[in-house]
PDB file of N, CA and C in Angstrom:
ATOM      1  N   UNK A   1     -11.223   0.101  21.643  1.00  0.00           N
ATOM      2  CA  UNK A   1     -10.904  -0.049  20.245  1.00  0.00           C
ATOM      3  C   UNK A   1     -11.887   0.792  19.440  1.00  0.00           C
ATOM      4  N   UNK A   2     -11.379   1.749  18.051  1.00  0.00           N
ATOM      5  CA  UNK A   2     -12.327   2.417  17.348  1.00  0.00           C
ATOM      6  C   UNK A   2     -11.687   2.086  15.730  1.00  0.00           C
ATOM      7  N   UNK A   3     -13.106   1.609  14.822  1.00  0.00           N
ATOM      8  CA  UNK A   3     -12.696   1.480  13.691  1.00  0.00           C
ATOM      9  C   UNK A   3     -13.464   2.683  12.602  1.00  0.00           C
ATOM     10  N   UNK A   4     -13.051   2.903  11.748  1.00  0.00           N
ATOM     11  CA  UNK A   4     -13.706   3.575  10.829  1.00  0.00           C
ATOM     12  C   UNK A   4     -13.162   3.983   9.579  1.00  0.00           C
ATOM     13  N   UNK A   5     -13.745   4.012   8.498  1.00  0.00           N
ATOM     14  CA  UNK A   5     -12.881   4.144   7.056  1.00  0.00           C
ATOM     15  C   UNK A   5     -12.347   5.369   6.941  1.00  0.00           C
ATOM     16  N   UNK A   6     -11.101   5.218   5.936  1.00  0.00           N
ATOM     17  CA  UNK A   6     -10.335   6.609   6.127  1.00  0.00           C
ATOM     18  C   UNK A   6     -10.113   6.941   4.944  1.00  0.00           C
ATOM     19  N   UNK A   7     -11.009   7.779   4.136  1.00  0.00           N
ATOM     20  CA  UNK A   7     -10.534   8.182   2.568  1.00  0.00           C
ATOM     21  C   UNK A   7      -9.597   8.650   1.916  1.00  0.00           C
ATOM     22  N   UNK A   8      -8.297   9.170   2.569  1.00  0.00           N
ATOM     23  CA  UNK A   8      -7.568   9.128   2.339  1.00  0.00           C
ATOM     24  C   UNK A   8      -7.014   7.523   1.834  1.00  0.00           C
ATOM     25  N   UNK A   9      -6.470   6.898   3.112  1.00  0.00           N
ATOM     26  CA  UNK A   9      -6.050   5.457   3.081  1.00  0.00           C
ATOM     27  C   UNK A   9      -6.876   4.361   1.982  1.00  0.00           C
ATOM     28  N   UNK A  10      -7.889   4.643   2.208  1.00  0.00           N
ATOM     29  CA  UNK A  10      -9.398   4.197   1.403  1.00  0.00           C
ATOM     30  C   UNK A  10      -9.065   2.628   2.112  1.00  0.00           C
ATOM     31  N   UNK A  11      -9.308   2.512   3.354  1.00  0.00           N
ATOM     32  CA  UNK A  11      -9.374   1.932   3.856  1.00  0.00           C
ATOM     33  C   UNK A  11      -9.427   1.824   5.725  1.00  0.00           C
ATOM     34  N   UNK A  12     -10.148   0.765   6.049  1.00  0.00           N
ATOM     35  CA  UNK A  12     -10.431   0.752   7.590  1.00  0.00           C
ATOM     36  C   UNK A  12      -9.352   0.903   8.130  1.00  0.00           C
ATOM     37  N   UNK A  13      -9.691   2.178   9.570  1.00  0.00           N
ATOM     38  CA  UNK A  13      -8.402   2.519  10.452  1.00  0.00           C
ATOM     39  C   UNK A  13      -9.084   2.014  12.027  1.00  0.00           C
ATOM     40  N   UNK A  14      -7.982   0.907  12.546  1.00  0.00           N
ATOM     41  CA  UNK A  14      -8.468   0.467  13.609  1.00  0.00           C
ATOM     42  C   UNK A  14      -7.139   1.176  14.695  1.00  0.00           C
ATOM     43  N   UNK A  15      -7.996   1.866  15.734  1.00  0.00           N
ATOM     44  CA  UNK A  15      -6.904   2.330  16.764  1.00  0.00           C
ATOM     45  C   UNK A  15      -7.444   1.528  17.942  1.00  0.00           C
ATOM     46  N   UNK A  16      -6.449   1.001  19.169  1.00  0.00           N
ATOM     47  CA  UNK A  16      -6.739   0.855  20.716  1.00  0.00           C
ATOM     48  C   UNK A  16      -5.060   0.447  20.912  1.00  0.00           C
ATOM     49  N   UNK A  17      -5.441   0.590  22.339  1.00  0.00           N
ATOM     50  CA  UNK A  17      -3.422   0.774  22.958  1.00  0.00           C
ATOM     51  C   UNK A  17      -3.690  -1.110  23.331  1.00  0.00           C
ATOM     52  N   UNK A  18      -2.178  -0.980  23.307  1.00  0.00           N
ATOM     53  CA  UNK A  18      -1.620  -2.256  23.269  1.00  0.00           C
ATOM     54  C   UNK A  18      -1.387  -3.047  25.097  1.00  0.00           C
ATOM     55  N   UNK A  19      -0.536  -4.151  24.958  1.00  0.00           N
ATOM     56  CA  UNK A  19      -0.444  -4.082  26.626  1.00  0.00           C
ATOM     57  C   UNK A  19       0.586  -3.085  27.144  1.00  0.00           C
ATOM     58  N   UNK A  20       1.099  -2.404  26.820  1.00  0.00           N
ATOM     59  CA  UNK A  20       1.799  -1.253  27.706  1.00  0.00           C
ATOM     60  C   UNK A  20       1.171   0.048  27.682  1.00  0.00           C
ATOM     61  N   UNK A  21      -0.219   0.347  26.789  1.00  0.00           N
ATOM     62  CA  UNK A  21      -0.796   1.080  26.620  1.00  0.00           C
ATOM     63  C   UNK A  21      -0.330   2.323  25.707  1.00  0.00           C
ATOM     64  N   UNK A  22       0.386   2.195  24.874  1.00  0.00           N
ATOM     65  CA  UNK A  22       0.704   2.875  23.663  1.00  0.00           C
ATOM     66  C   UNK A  22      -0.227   2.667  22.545  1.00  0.00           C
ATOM     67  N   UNK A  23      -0.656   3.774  22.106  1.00  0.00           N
ATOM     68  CA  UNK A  23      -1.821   3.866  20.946  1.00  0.00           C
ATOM     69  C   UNK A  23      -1.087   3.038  19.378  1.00  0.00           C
ATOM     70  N   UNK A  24      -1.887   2.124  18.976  1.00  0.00           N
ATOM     71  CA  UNK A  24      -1.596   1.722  17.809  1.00  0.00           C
ATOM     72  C   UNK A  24      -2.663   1.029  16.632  1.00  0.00           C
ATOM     73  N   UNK A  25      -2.129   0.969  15.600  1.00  0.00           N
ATOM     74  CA  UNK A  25      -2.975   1.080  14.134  1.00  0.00           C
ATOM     75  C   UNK A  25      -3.077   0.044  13.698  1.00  0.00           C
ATOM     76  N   UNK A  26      -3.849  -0.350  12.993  1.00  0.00           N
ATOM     77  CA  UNK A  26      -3.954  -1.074  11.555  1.00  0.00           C
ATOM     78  C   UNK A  26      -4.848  -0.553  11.011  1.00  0.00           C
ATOM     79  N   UNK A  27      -4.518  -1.834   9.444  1.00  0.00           N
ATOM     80  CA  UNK A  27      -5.799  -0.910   8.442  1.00  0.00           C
ATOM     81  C   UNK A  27      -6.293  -2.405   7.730  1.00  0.00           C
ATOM     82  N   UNK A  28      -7.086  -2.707   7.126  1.00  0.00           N
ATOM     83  CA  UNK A  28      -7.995  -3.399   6.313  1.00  0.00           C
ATOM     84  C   UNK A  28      -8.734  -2.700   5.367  1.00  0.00           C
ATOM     85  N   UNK A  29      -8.722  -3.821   4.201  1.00  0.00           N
ATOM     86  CA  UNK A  29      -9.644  -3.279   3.008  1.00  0.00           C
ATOM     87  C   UNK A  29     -11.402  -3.638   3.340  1.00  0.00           C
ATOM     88  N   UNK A  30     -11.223  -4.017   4.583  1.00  0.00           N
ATOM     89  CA  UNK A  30     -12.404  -4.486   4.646  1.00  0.00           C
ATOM     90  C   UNK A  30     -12.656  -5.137   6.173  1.00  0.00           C
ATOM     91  N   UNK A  31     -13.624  -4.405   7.426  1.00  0.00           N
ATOM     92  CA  UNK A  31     -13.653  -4.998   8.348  1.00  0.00           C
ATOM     93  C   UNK A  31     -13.584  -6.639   8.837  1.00  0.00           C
ATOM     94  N   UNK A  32     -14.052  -7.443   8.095  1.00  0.00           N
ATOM     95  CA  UNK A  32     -14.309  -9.014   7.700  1.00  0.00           C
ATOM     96  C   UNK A  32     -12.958  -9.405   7.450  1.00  0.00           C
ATOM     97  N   UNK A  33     -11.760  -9.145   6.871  1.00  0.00           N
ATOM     98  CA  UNK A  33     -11.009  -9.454   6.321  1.00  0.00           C
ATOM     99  C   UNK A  33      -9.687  -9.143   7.193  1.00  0.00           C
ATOM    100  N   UNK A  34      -8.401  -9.768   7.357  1.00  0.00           N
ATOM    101  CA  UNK A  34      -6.977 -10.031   8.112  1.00  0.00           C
ATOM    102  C   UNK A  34      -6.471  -7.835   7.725  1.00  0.00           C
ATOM    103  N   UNK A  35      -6.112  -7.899   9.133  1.00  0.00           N
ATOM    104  CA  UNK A  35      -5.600  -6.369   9.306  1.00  0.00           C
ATOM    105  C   UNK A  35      -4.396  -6.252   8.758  1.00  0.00           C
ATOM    106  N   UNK A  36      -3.565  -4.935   8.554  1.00  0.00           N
ATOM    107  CA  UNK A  36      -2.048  -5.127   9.143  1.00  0.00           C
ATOM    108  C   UNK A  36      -1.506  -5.157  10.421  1.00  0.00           C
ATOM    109  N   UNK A  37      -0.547  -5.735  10.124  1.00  0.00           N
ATOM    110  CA  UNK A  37       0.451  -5.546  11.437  1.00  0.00           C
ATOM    111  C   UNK A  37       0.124  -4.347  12.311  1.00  0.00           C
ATOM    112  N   UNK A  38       0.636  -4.290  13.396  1.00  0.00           N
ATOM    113  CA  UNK A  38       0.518  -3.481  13.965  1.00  0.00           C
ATOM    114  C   UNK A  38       1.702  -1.959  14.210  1.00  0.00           C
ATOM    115  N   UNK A  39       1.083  -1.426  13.855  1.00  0.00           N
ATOM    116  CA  UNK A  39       2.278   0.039  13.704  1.00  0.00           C
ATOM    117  C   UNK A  39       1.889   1.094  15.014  1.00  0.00           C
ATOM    118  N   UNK A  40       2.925   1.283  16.116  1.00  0.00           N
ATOM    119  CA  UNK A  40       2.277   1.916  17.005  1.00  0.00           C
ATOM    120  C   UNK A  40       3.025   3.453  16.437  1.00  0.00           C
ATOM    121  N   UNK A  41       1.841   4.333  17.365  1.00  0.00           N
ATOM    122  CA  UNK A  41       1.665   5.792  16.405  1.00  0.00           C
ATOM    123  C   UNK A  41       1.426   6.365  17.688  1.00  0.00           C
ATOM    124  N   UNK A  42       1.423   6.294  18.774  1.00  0.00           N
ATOM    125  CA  UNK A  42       1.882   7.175  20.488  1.00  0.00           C
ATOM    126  C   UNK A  42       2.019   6.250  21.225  1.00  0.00           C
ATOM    127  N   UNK A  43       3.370   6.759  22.192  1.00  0.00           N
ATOM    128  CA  UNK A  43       3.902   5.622  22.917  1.00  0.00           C
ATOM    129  C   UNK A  43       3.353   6.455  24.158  1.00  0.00           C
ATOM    130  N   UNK A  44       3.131   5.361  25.381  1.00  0.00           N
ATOM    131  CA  UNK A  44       2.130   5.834  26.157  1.00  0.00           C
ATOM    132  C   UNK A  44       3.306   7.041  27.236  1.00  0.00           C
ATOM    133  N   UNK A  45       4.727   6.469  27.059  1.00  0.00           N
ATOM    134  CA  UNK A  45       5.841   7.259  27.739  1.00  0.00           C
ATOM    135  C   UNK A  45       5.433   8.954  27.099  1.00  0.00           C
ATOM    136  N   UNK A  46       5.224   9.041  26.419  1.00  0.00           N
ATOM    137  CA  UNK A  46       4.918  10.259  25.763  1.00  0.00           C
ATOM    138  C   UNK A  46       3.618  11.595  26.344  1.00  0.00           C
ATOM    139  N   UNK A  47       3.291  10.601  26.953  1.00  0.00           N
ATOM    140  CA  UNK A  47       1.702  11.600  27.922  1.00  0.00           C
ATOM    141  C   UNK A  47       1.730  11.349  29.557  1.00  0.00           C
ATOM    142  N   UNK A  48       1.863  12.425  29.654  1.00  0.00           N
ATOM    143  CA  UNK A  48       2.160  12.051  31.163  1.00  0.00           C
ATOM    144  C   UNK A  48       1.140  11.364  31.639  1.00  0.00           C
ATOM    145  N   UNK A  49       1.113  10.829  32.790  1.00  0.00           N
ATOM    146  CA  UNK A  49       0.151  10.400  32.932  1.00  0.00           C
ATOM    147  C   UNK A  49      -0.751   8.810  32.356  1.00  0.00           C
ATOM    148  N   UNK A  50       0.166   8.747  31.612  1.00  0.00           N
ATOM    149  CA  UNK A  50      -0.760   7.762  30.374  1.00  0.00           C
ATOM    150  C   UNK A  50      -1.780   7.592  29.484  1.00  0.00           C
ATOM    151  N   UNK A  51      -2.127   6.627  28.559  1.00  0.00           N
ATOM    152  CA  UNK A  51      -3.467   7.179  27.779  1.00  0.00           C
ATOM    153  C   UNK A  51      -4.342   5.699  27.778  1.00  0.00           C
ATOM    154  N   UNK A  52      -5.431   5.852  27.572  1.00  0.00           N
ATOM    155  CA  UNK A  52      -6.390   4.847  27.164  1.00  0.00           C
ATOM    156  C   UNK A  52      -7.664   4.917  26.750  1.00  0.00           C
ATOM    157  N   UNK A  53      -8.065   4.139  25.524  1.00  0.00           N
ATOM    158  CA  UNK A  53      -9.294   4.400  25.353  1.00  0.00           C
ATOM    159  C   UNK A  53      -9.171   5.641  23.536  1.00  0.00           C
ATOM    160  N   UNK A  54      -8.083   5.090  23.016  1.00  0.00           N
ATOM    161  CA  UNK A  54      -8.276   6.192  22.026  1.00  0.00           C
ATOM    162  C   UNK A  54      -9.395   5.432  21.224  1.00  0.00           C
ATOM    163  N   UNK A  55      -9.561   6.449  20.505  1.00  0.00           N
ATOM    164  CA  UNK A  55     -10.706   6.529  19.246  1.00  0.00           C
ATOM    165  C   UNK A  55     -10.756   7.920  18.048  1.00  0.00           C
ATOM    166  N   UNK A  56     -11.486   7.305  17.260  1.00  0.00           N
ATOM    167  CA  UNK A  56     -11.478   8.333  15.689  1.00  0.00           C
ATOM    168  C   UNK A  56     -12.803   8.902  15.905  1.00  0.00           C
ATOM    169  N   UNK A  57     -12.483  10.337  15.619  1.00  0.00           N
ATOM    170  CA  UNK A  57     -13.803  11.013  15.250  1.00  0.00           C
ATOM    171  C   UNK A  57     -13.960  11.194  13.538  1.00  0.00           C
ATOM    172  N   UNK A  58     -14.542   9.995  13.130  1.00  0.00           N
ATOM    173  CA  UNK A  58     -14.888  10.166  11.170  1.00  0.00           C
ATOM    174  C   UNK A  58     -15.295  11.638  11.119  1.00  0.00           C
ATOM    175  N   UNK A  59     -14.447  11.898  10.052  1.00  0.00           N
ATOM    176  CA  UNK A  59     -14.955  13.546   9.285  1.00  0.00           C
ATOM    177  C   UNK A  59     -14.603  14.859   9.879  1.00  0.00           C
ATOM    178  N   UNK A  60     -13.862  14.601  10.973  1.00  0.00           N
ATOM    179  CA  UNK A  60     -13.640  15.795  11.942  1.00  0.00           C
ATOM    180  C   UNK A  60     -12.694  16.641  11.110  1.00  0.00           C
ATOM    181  N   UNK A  61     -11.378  15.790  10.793  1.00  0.00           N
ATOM    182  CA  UNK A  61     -10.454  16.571   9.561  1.00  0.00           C
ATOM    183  C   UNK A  61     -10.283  15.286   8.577  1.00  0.00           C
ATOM    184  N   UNK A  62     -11.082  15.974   7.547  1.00  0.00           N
ATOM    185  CA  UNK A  62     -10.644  14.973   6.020  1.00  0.00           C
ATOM    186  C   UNK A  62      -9.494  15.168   5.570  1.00  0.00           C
ATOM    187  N   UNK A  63      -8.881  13.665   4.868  1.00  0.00           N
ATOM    188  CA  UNK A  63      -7.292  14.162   4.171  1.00  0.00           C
ATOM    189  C   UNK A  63      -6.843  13.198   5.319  1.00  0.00           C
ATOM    190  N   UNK A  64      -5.282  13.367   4.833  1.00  0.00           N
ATOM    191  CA  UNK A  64      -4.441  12.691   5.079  1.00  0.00           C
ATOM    192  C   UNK A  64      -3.976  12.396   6.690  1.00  0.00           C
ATOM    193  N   UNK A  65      -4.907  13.782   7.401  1.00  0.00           N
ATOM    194  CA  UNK A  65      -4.805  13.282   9.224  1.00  0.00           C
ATOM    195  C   UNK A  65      -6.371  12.816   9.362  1.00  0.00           C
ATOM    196  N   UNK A  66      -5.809  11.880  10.644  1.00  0.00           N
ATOM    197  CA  UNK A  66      -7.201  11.591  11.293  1.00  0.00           C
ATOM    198  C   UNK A  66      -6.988  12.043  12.436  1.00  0.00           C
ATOM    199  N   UNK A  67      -8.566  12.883  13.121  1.00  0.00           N
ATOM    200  CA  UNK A  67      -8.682  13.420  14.065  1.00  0.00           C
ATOM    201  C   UNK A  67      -8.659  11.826  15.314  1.00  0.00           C
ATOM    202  N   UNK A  68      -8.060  11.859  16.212  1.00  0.00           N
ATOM    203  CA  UNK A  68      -8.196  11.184  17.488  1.00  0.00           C
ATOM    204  C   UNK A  68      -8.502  11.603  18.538  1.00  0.00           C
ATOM    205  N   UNK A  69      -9.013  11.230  19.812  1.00  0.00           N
ATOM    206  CA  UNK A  69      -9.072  10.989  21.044  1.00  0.00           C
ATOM    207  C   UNK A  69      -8.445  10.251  22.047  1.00  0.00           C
ATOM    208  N   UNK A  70      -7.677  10.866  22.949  1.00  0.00           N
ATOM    209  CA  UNK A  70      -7.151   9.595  24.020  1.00  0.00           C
ATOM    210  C   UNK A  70      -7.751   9.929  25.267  1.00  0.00           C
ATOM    211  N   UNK A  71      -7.824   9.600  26.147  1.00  0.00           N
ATOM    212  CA  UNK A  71      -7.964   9.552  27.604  1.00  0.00           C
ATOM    213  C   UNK A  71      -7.044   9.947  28.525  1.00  0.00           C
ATOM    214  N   UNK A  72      -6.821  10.478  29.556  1.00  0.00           N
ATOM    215  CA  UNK A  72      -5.728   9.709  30.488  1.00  0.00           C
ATOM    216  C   UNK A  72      -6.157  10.324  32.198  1.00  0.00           C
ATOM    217  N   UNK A  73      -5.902   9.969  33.097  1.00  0.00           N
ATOM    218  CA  UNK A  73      -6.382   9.797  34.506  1.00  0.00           C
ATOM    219  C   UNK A  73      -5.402  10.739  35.102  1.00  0.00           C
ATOM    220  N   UNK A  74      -4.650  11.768  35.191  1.00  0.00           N
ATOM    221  CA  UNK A  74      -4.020  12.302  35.960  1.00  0.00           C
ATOM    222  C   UNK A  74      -4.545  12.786  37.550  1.00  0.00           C
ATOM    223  N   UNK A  75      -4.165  12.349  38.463  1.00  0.00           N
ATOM    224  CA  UNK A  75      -4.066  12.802  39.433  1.00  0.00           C
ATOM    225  C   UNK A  75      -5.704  11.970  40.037  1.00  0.00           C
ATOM    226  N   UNK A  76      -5.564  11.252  39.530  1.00  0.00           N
ATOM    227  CA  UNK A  76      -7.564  10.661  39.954  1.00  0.00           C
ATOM    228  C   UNK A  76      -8.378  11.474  39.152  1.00  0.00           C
ATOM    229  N   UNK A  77      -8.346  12.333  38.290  1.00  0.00           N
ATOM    230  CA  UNK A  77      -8.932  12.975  37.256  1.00  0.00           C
ATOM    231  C   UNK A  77      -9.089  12.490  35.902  1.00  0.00           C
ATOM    232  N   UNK A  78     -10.370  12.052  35.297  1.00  0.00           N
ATOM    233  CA  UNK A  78     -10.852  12.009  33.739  1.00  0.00           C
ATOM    234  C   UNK A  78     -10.898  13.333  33.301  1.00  0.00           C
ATOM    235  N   UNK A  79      -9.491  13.324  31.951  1.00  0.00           N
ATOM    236  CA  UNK A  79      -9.412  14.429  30.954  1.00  0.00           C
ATOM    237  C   UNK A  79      -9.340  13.630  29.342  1.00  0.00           C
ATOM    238  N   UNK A  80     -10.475  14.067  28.393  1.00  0.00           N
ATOM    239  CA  UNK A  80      -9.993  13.708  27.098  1.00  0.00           C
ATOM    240  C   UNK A  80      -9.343  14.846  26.102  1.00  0.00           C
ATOM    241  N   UNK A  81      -8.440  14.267  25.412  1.00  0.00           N
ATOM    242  CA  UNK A  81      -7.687  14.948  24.923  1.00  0.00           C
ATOM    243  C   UNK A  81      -7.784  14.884  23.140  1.00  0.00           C
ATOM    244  N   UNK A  82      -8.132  15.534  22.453  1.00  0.00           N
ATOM    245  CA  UNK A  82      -8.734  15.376  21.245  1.00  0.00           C
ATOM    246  C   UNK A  82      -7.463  16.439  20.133  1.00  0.00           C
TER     247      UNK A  82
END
């Protein structure tokens, strides 16, 4: 799981994959405080291989994208994918 504020949103962006391992979101005005729902934003069918372990790099691209990270194990191999 990775949280971090998103100035755009002007608010906390929480990413980690779900139980089928598809990457998904919420946001809060405030870490302490009830998230949203959950909105998934990569389905794990989508990467070969599968993904896990995403996370935000704060500040990488400001504005309306956030830069991410996923993981995934192909072949007995660690590759991150940014």
């Amino acid at each position: 799981m990775s949280v971090a504020w998103n100035d755009h949103l002007k608010k906390f962006v929480m990413l980690y994959t779900n139980t089928v391992s598809d990457v998904v979101m919420r946001t809060s005005d405030k870490p302490e405080e009830p998230w949203s729902s959950a909105k998934k934003i990569v389905t794990s069918a989508a990467v070969p291989g599968g993904i896990y372990a995403p996370y935000i790099t704060p500040g990488r691209t400001p504005g309306r994208q956030a830069a991410t990270c996923t993981s995934r194990c192909p072949a007995g191999r660690t590759t991150a994918h940014c």
